[in-house]
Protein backbone atom coordinates (compact mmCIF):
# COMPACT_ATOMS: atom_id res chain seq x y z
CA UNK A 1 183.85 130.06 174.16
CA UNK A 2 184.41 131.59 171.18
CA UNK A 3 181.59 129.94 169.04
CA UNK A 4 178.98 130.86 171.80
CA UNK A 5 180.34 134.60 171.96
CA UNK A 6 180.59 135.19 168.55
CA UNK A 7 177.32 132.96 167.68
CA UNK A 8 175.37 135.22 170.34
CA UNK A 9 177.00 138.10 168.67
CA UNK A 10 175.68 136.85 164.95
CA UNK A 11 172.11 136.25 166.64
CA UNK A 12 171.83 139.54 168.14
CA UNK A 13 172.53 141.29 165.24
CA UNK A 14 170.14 139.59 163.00
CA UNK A 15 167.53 139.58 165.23
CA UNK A 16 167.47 143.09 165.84
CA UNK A 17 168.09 144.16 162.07
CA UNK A 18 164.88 141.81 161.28
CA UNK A 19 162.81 143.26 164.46
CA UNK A 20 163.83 146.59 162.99
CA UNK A 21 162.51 145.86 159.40
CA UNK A 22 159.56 144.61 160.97
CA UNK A 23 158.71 147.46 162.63
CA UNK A 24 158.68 145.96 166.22
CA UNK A 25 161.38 147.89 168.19
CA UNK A 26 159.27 149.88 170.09
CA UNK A 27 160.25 153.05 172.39
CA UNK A 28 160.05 152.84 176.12
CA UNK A 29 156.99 153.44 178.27
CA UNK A 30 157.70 156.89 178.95
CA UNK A 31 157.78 157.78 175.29
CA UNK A 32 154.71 155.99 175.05
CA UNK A 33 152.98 157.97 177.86
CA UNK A 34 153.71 160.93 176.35
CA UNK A 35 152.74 160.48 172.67
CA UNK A 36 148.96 158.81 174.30
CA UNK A 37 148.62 161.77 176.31
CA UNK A 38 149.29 164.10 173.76
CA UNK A 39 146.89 162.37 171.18
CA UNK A 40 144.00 162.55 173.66
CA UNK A 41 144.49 165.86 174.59
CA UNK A 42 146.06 165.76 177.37
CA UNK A 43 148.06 168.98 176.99
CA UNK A 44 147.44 173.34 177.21
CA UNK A 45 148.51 175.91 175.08
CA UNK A 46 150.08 179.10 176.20
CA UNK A 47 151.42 181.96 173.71
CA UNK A 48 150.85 179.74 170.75
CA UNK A 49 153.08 176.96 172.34
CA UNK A 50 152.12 173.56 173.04
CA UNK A 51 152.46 172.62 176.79
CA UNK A 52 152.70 169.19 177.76
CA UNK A 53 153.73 167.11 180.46
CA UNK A 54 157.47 166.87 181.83
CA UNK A 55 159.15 163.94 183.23
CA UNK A 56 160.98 164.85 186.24
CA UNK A 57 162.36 161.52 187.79
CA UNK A 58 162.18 157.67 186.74
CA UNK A 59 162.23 154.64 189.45
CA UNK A 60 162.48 151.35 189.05
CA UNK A 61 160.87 149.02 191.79
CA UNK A 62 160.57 145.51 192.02
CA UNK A 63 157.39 144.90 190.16
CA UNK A 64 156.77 148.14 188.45
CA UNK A 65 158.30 151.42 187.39
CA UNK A 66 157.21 154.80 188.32
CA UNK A 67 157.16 158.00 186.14
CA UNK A 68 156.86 161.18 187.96
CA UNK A 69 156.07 163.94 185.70
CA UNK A 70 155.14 167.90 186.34
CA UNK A 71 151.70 169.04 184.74
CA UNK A 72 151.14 171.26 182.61
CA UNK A 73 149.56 174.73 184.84
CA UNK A 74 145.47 175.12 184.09
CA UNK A 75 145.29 171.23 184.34
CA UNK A 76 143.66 169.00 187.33
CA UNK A 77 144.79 165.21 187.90
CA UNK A 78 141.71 164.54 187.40
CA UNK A 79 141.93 165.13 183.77
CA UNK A 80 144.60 162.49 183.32
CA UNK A 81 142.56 160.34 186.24
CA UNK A 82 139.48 160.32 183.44
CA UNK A 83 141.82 158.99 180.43
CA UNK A 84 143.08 156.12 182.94
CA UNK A 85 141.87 153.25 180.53
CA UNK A 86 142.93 155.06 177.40
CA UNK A 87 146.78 155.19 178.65
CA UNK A 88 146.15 151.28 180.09
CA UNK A 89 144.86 150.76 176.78
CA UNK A 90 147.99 152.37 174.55
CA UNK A 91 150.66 150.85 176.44
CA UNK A 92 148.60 147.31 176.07
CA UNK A 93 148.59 148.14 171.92
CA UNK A 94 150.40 144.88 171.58
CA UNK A 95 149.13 142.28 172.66
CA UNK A 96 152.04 139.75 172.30
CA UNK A 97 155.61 140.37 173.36
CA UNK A 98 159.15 138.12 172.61
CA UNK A 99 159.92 135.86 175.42
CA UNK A 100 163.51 135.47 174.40
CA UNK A 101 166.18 135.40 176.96
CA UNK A 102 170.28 135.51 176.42
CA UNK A 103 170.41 132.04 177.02
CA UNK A 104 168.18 131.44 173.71
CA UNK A 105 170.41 133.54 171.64
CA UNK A 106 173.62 131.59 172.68
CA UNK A 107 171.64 128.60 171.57
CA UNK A 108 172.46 129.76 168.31
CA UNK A 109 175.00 127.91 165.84
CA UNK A 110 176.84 129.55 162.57
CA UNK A 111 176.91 125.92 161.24
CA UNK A 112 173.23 125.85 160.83
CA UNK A 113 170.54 127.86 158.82
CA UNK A 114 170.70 130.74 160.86
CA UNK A 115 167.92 132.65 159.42
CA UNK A 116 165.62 129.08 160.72
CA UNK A 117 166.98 129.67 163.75
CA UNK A 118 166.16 133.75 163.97
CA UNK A 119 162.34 132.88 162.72
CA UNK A 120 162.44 130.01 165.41
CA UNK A 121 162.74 132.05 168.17
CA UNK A 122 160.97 135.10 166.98
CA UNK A 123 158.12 132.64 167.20
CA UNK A 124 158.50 132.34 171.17
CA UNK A 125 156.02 134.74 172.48
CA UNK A 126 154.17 135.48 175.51
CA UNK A 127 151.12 137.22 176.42
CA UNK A 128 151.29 140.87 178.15
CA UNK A 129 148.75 143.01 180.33
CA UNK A 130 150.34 146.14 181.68
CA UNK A 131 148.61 147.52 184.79
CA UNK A 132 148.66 151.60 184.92
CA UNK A 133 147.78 152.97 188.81
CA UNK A 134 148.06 156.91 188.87
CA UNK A 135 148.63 159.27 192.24
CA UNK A 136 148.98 162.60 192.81
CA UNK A 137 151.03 164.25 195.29
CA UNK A 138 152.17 167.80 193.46
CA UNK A 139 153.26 165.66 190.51
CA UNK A 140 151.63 162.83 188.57
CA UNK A 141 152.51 159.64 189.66
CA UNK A 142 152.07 156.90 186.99
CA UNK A 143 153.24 153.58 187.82
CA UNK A 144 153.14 150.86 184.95
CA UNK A 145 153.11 147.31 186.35
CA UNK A 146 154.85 144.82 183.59
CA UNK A 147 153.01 141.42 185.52
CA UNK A 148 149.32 141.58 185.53
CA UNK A 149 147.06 140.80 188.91
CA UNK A 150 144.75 137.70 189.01
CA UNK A 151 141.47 139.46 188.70
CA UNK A 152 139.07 137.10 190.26
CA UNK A 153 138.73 133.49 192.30
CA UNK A 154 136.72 131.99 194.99
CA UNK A 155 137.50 131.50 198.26
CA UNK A 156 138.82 128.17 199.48
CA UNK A 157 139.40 126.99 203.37
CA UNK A 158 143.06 125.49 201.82
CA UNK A 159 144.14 129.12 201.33
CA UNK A 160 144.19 129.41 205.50
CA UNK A 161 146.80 126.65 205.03
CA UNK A 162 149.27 129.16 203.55
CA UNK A 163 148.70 130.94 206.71
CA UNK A 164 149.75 130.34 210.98
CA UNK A 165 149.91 131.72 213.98
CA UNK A 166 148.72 135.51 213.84
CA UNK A 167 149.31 135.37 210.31
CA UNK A 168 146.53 136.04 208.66
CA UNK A 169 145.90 134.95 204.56
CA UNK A 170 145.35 138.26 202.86
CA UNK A 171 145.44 137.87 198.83
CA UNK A 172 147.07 136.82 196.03
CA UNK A 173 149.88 139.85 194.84
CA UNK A 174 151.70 139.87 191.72
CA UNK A 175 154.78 138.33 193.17
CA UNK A 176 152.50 135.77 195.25
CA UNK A 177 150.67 134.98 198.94
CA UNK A 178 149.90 137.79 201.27
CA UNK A 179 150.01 137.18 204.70
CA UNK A 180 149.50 140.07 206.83
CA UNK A 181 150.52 139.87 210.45
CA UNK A 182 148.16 140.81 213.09
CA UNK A 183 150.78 141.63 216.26
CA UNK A 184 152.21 144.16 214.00
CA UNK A 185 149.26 146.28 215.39
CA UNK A 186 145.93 148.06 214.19
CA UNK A 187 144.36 148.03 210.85
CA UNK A 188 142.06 150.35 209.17
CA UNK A 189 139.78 148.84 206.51
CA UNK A 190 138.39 151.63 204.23
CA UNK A 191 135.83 150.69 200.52
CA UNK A 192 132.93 151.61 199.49
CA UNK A 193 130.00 148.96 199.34
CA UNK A 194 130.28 145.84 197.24
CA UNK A 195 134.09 146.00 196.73
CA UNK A 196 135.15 143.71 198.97
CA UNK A 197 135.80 145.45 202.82
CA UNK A 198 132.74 142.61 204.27
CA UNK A 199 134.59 140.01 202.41
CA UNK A 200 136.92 140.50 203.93
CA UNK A 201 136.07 140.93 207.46
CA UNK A 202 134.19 137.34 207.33
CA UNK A 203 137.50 136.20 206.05
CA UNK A 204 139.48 137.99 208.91
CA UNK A 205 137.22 136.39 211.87
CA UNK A 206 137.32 133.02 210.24
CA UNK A 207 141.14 132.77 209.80
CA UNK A 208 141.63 133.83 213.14
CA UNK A 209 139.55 130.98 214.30
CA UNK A 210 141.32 128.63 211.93
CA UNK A 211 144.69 129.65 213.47
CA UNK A 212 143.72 130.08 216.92
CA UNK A 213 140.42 129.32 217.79
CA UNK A 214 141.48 129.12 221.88
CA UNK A 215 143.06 132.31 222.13
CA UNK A 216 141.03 134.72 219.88
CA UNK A 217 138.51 136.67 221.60
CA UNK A 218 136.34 138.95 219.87
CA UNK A 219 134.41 142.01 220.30
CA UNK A 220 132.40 142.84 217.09
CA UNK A 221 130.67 146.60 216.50
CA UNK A 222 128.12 146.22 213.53
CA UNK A 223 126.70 149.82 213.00
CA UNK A 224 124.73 148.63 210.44
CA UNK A 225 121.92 146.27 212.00
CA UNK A 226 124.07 142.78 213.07
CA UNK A 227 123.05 141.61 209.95
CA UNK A 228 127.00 141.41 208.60
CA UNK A 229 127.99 140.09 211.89
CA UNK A 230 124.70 137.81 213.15
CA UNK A 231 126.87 134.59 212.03
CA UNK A 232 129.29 135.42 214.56
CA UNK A 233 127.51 135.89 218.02
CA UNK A 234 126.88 132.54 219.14
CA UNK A 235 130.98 131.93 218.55
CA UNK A 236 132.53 130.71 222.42
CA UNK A 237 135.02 133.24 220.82
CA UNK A 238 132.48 136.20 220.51
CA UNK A 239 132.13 138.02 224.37
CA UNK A 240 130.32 140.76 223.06
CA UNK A 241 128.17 142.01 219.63
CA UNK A 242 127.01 145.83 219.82
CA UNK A 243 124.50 147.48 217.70
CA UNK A 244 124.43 150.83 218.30
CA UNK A 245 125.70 153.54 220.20
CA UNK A 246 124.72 152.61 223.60
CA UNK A 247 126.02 149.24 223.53
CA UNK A 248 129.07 150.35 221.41
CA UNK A 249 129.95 152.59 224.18
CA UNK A 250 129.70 150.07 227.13
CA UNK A 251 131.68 147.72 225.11
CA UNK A 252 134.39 149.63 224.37
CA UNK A 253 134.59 151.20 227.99
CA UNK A 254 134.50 147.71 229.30
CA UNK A 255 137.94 146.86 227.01
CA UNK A 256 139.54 150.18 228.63
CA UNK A 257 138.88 148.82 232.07
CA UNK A 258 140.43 145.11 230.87
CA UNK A 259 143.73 147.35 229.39
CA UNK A 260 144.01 149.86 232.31
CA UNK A 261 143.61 146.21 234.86
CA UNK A 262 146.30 144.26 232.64
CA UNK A 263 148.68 147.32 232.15
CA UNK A 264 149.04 147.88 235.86
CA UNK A 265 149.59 143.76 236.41
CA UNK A 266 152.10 143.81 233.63
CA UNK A 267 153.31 147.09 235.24
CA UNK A 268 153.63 145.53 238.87
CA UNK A 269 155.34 142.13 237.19
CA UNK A 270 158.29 144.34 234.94
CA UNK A 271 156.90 143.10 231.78
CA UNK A 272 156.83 145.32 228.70
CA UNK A 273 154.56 143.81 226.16
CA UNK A 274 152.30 140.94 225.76
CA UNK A 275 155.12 138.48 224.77
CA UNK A 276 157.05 139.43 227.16
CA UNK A 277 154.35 138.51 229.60
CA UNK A 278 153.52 134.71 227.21
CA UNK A 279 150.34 135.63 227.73
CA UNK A 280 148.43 134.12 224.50
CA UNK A 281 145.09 135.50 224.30
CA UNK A 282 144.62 138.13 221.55
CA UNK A 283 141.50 140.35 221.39
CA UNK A 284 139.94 142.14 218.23
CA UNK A 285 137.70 144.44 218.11
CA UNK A 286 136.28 144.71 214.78
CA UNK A 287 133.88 147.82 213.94
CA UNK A 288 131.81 147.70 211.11
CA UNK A 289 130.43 150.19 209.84
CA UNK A 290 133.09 153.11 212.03
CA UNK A 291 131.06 155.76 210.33
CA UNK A 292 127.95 155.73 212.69
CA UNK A 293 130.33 156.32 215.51
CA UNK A 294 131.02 159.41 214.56
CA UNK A 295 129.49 162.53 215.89
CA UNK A 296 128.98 164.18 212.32
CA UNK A 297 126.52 160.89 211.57
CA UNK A 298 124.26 161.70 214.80
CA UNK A 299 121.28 164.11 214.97
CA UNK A 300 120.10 164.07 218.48
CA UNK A 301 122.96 166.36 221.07
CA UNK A 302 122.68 162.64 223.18
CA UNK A 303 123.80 160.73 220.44
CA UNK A 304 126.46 163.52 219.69
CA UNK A 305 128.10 162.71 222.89
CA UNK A 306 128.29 159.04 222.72
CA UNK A 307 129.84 159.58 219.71
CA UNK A 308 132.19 161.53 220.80
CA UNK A 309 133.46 159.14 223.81
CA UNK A 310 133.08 156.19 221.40
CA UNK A 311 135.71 157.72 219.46
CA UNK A 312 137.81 158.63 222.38
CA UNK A 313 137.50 155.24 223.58
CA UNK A 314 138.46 153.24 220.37
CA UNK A 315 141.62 156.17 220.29
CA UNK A 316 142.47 155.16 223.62
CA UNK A 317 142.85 151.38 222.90
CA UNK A 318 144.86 152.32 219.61
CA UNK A 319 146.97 154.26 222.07
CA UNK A 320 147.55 151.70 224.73
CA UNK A 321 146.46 148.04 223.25
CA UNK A 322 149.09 147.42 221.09
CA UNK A 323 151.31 146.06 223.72
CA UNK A 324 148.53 144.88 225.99
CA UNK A 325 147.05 142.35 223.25
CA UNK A 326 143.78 144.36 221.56
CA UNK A 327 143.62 145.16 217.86
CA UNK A 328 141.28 147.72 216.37
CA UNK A 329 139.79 146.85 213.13
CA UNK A 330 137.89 150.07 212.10
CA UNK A 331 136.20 149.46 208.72
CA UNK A 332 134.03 152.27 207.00
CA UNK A 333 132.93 153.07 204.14
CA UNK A 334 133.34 156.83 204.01
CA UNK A 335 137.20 157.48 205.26
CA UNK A 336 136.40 161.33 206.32
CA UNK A 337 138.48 163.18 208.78
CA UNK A 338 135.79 163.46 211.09
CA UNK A 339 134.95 159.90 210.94
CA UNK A 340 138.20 158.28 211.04
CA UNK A 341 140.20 160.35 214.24
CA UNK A 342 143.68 161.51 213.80
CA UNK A 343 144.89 159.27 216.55
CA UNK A 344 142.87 156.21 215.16
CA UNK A 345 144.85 156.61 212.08
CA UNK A 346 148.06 157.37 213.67
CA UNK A 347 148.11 154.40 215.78
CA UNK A 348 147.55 151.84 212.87
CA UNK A 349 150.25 150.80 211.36
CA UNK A 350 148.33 148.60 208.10
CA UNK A 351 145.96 150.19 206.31
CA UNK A 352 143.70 148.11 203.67
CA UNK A 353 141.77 150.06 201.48
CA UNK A 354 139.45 148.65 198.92
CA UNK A 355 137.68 150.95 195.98
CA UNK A 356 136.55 154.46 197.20
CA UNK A 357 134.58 156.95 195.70
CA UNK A 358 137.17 159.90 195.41
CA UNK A 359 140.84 160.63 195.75
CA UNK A 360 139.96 163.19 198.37
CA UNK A 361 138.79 159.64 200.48
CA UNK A 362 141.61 157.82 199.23
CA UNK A 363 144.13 160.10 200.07
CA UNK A 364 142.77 160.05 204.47
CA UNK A 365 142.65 156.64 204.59
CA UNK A 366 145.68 155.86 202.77
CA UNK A 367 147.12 159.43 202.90
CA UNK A 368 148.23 159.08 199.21
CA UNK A 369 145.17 158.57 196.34
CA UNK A 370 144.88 155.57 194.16
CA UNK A 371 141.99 154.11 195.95
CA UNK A 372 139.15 155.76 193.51
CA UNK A 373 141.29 154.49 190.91
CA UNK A 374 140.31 150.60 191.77
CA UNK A 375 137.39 149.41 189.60
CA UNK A 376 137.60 145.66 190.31
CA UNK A 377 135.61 143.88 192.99
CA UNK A 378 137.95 142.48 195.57
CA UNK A 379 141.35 144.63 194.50
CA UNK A 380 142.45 146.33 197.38
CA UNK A 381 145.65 147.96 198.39
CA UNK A 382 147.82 146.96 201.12
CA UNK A 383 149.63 149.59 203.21
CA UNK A 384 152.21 149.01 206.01
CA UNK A 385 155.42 150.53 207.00
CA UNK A 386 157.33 148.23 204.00
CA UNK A 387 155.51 150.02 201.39
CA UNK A 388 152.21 149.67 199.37
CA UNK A 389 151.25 146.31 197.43
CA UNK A 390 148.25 145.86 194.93
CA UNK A 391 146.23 142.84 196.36
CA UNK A 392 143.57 140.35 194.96
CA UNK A 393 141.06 139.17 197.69
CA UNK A 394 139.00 136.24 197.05
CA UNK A 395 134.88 136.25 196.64
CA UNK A 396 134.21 135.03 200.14
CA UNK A 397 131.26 131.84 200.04
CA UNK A 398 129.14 132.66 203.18
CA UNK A 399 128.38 128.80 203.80
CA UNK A 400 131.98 128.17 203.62
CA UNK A 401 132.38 130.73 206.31
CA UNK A 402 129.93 128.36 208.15
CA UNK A 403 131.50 125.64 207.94
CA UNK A 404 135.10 127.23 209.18
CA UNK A 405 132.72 128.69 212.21
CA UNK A 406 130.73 126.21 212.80
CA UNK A 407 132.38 124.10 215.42
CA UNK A 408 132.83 126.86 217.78
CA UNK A 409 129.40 127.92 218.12
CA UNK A 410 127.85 127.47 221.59
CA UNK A 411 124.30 127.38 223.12
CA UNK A 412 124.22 131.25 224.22
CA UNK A 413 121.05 132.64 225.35
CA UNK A 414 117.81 132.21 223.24
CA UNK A 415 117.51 136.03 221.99
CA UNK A 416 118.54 137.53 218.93
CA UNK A 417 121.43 140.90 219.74
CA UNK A 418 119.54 143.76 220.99
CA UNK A 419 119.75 147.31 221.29
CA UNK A 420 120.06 148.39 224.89
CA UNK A 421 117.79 151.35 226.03
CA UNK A 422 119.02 154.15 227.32
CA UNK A 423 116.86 154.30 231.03
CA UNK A 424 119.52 150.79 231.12
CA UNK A 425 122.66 152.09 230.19
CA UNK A 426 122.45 155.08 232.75
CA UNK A 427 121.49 153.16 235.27
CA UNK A 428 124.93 151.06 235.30
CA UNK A 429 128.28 152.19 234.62
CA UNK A 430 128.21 149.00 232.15
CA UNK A 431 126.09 147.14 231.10
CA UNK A 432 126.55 143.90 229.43
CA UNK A 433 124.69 142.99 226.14
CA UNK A 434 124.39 138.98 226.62
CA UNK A 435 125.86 136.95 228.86
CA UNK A 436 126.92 133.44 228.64
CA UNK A 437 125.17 131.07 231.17
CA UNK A 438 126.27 127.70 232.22
């Protein structure tokens, strides 16, 4: 005991004293913030004094720390938001840090060459890529991630095999697999175009079918032409594929008269929920692109109005679904007040944002920013009641998508999704888009 304590003791000492004369002992992260941010001008001056920034708290979380700090007055976040890479860049100066632990040092023996020994492990190094996210909420929030995030990888079917039930594979994290649990409720899917929200909707549908391809049912909005969701409408899974207002509309009123008819049966049996009830089937409806829904997006005072009840509708089964079996999905790219409703956002409990184009976006879809912060394709972040994680989705192959899909595609009727005219819908109270015929 003794030769390990004191040989530990002897190690320690040299190996600081020679990091010292080396230079290497570096200060902490917050020093570090502050000297960067002072040498790139990140500061005012006020009666001849220099004003810079003040740390107010420090917290430590499981894969990153967070420095809050008050700005100086006469300064915006977004003038720290536009030196982002330059502070990423100055706490990544070194490119190489010690990988020595406490058991190395007690490896250490006073009977040896001990300044061989020192050199040894001075050689054990590993590489280092610091992540910096910023928020703002009143103060700057910087939070420096030690482990860096897999940047990029392709999509494979195996990764569904990390993945069951209602489980659904998400990413990869820095501390591993994401699997995010669809009966935990409604999700909201915000990014602009090319950053991964599509990719991740194809990847959605087809896990579900993976999983549980006889007790999905889907009901799929695409605002934006079918064209994202075309591979999808000849799925036994698929009752219904809208393409505009009209046919949005008698969807989702057709869903409200499903919920209202299985709320009073689970009303007249004394069951509370779906589980209570065993009842297996789960139905998603997944709206692509939410923004055309919204009355703001309209010109004509008939579109305004179907707007408006499409809204109210997709609201309503946020309100009630939950515990009846329906998930909203409500993917946009432009997270607005006006086109993502208070009570949509309210009544969905994950939120899954991808890049955005300001923090003004980020901060209603997420209601924190950080979103217009992203710059890689794919990086999203992952928001639920636990907290907020930093997730890497995979580059989604359409024909492997295909090939997931492909045996539950049925002989539906010969004609391509179509808009429904409005002489139609006012002549029903609903009218159904296709039908699928013996």
């Amino acid at each position: 005991m003794f030769e390990i304590v004191s040989s530990a003791a002897m190690g320690g000492v040299l190996l600081f004293t020679t990091l010292k004369k080396g230079g290497s002992v570096v200060t902490n992260d917050h020093e570090k913030i502050k000297q960067i941010c002072s040498n790139c001008g990140l500061y005012n001056k006020a009666n001849g004094k220099k004003q810079e920034i003040v740390i107010q708290r420090k917290k430590r979380h499981k894969d990153h720390t967070e420095y809050i700090y008050k700005i100086p007055l006469g300064m915006s976040f977004q003038d720290f938001q536009d030196k982002a890479h330059i502070l990423q860049d100055g706490l990544n100066n070194k490119k190489e840090a010690l990988d020595i632990s406490f058991d190395d040092i007690k490896q250490i023996r006073l009977n040896k060459d001990l300044i061989q020994q020192v050199k040894k492990l001075l050689s054990k190094k590993k590489k280092i890529r610091k992540e910096v996210m910023m928020s703002y909420d009143g103060t700057l929030r910087i939070k420096v991630y030690e482990q860096t995030l897999i940047d990029y990888f392709d999509f494979d079917v195996e990764l569904f095999g990390k993945s069951s039930g209602w489980k659904v594979y998400l990413g990869e994290s820095r501390n591993g697999v994401i699997l995010h649990d669809t009966e935990s409720g409604h999700i909201v899917v915000a990014g602009t175009t090319t950053f991964g929200k599509s990719n991740f909707l194809k990847m959605f549908i087809a896990n579900l079918l993976h999983n549980k391809p006889d007790d999905t049912k889907l009901t799929l909005l695409d605002l934006k032409g079918g064209l994202s969701f075309a591979r999808y409408y000849s799925l036994r899974q698929c009752s219904t594929l809208a393409l505009d207002l009209e046919s949005s509309l008698a969807a989702l009123e057709k869903i409200i008269v499903e919920m209202k008819a299985k709320q009073a049966y689970y009303l007249e049996q004394g069951f509370e929920n779906i589980r209570e009830a065993r009842d297996p089937e789960r139905h998603f409806i997944i709206v692509d692109e939410a923004a055309q829904l919204s009355p703001d997006m309209v010109s004509t005072k008939a579109d305004k109005e179907l707007a408006v009840r499409c809204q109210a509708a997709m609201g309503k089964i946020t309100q009630l679904g939950a515990s009846l079996g329906y998930r909203l999905v409500f993917a946009t790219q432009y997270p607005t007040a006006d086109i993502m409703p208070r009570q949509i956002k309210a009544n969905s409990t994950t939120k899954i944002c991808f890049r955005l184009e300001t923090a003004k976006q980020s901060d209603v879809a997420l209601d924190e920013t950080g979103a217009e912060s992203i710059e890689l394709v794919g990086r999203c972040i992952y928001k639920t009641p636990k907290g907020i994680k930093f997730v890497q989705t995979p580059k989604v192959d359409n024909r492997k998508i295909d090939k997931i899909i492909e045996p539950y595609k049925v002989n539906k009727e010969k004609m391509a999704p179509s808009r429904l005219k409005k002489e139609e819908s006012e002549s029903e109270e609903y009218t159904p888009i296709f039908e699928e015929t013996e």
